[in-house]
N, C-alpha and C. Protein backbone atom coordinates (compact mmCIF):
# COMPACT_ATOMS: atom_id res chain seq x y z
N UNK A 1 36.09 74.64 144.65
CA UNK A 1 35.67 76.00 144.36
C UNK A 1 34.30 75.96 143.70
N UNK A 2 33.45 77.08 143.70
CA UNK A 2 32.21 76.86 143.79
C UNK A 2 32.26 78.38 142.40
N UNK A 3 31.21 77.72 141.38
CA UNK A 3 31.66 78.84 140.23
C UNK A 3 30.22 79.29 140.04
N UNK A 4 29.70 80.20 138.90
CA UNK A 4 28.74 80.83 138.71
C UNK A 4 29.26 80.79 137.00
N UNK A 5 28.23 81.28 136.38
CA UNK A 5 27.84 82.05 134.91
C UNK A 5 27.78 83.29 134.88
N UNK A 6 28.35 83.89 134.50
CA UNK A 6 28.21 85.37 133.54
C UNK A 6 28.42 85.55 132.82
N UNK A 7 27.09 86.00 131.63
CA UNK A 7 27.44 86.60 130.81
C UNK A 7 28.57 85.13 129.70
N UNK A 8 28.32 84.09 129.96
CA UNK A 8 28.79 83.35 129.04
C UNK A 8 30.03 82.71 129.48
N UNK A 9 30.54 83.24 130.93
CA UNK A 9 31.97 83.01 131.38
C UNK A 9 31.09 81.86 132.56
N UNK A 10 32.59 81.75 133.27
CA UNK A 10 32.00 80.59 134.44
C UNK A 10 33.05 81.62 135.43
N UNK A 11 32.81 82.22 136.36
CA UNK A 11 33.46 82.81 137.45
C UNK A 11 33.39 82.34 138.76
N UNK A 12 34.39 82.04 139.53
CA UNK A 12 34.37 81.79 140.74
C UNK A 12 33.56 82.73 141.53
N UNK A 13 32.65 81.41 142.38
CA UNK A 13 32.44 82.60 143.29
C UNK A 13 32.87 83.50 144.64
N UNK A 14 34.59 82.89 144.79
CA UNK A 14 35.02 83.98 145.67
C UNK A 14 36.19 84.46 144.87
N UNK A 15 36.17 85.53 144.51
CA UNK A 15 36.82 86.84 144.19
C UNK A 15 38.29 86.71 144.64
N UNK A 16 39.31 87.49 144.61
CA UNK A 16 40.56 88.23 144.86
C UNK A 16 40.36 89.39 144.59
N UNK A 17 40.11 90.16 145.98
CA UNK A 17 40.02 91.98 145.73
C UNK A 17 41.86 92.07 145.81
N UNK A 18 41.92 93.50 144.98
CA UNK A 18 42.89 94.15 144.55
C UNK A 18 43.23 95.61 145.37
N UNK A 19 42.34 95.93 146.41
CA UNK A 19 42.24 97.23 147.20
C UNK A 19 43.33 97.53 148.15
N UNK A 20 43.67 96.41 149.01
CA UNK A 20 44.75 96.61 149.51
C UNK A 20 45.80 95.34 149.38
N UNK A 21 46.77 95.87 148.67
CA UNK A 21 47.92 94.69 148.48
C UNK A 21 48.71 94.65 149.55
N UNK A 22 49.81 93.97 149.77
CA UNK A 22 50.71 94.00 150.93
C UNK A 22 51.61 95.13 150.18
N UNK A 23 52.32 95.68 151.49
CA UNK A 23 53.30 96.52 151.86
C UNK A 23 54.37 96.39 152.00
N UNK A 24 55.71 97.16 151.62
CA UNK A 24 56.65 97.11 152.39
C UNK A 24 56.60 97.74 153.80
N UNK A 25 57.81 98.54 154.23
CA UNK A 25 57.70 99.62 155.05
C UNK A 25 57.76 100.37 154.53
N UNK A 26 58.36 100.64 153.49
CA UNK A 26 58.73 101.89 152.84
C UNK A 26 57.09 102.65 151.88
N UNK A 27 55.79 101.67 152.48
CA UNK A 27 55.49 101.45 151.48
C UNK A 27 54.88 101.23 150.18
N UNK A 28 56.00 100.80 149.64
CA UNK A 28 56.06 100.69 147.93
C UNK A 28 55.21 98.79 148.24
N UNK A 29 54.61 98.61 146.85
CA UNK A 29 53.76 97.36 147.07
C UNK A 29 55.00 96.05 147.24
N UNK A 30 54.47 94.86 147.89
CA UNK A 30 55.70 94.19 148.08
C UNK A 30 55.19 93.17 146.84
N UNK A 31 55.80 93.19 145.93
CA UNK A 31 55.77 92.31 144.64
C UNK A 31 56.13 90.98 144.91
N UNK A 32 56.65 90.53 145.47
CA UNK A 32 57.13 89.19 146.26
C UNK A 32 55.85 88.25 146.67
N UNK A 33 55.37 89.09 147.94
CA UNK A 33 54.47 88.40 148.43
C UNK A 33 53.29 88.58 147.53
N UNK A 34 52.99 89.77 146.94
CA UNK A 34 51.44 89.95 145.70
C UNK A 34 51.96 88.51 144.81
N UNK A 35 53.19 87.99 144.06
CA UNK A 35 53.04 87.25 142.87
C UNK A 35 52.36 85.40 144.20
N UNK A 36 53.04 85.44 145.25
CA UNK A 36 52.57 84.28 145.88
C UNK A 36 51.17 84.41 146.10
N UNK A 37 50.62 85.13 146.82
CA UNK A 37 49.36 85.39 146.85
C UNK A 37 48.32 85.23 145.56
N UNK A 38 48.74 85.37 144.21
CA UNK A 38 47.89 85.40 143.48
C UNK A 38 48.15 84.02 143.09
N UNK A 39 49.45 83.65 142.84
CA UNK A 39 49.30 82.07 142.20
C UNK A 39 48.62 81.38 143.33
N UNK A 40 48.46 81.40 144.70
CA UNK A 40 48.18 80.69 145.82
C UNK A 40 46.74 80.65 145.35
N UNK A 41 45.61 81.64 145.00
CA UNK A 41 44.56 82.19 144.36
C UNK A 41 43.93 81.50 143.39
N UNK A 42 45.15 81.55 142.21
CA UNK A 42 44.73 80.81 140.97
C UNK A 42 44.62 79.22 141.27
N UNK A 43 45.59 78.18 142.31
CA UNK A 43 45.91 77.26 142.12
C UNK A 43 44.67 76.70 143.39
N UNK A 44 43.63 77.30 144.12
CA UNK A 44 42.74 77.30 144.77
C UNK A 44 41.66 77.21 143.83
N UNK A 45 41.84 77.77 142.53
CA UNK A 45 40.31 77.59 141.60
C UNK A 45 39.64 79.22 141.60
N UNK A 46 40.39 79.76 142.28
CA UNK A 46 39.96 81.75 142.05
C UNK A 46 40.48 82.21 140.64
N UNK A 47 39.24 82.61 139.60
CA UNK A 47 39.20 83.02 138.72
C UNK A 47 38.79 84.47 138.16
N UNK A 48 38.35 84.58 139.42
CA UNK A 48 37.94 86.04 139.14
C UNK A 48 38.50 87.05 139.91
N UNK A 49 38.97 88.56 139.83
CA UNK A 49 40.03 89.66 139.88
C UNK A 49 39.33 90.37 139.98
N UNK A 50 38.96 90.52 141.26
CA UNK A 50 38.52 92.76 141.27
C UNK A 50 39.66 93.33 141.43
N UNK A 51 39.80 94.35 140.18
CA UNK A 51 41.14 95.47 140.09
C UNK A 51 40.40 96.36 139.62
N UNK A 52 38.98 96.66 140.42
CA UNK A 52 38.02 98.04 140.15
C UNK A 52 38.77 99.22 141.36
């Protein structure tokens, strides 16, 4: 993973946008697959979270 500086932090420089999560059908967000997806994220070296 490839990081940057801001502002005093060290941030990855590829992101995890937050805009569209997975779905059920019904749907309501599927919490299942969002908690895999993000540890999959974190354990890749993604440190940084757009939840703008």
């Amino acid at each position: 993973m490839l990081y940057n500086e801001f502002q005093g932090e060290t941030l990855s420089r590829l992101g995890f946008g937050t805009m569209r999560l997975p779905q059920k059908e019904d749907k309501s967000i599927d919490e299942g697959q969002l908690r895999e997806m993000v540890a999959r994220a974190i354990e890749a070296g993604v440190n940084y979270f757009d939840t703008a």
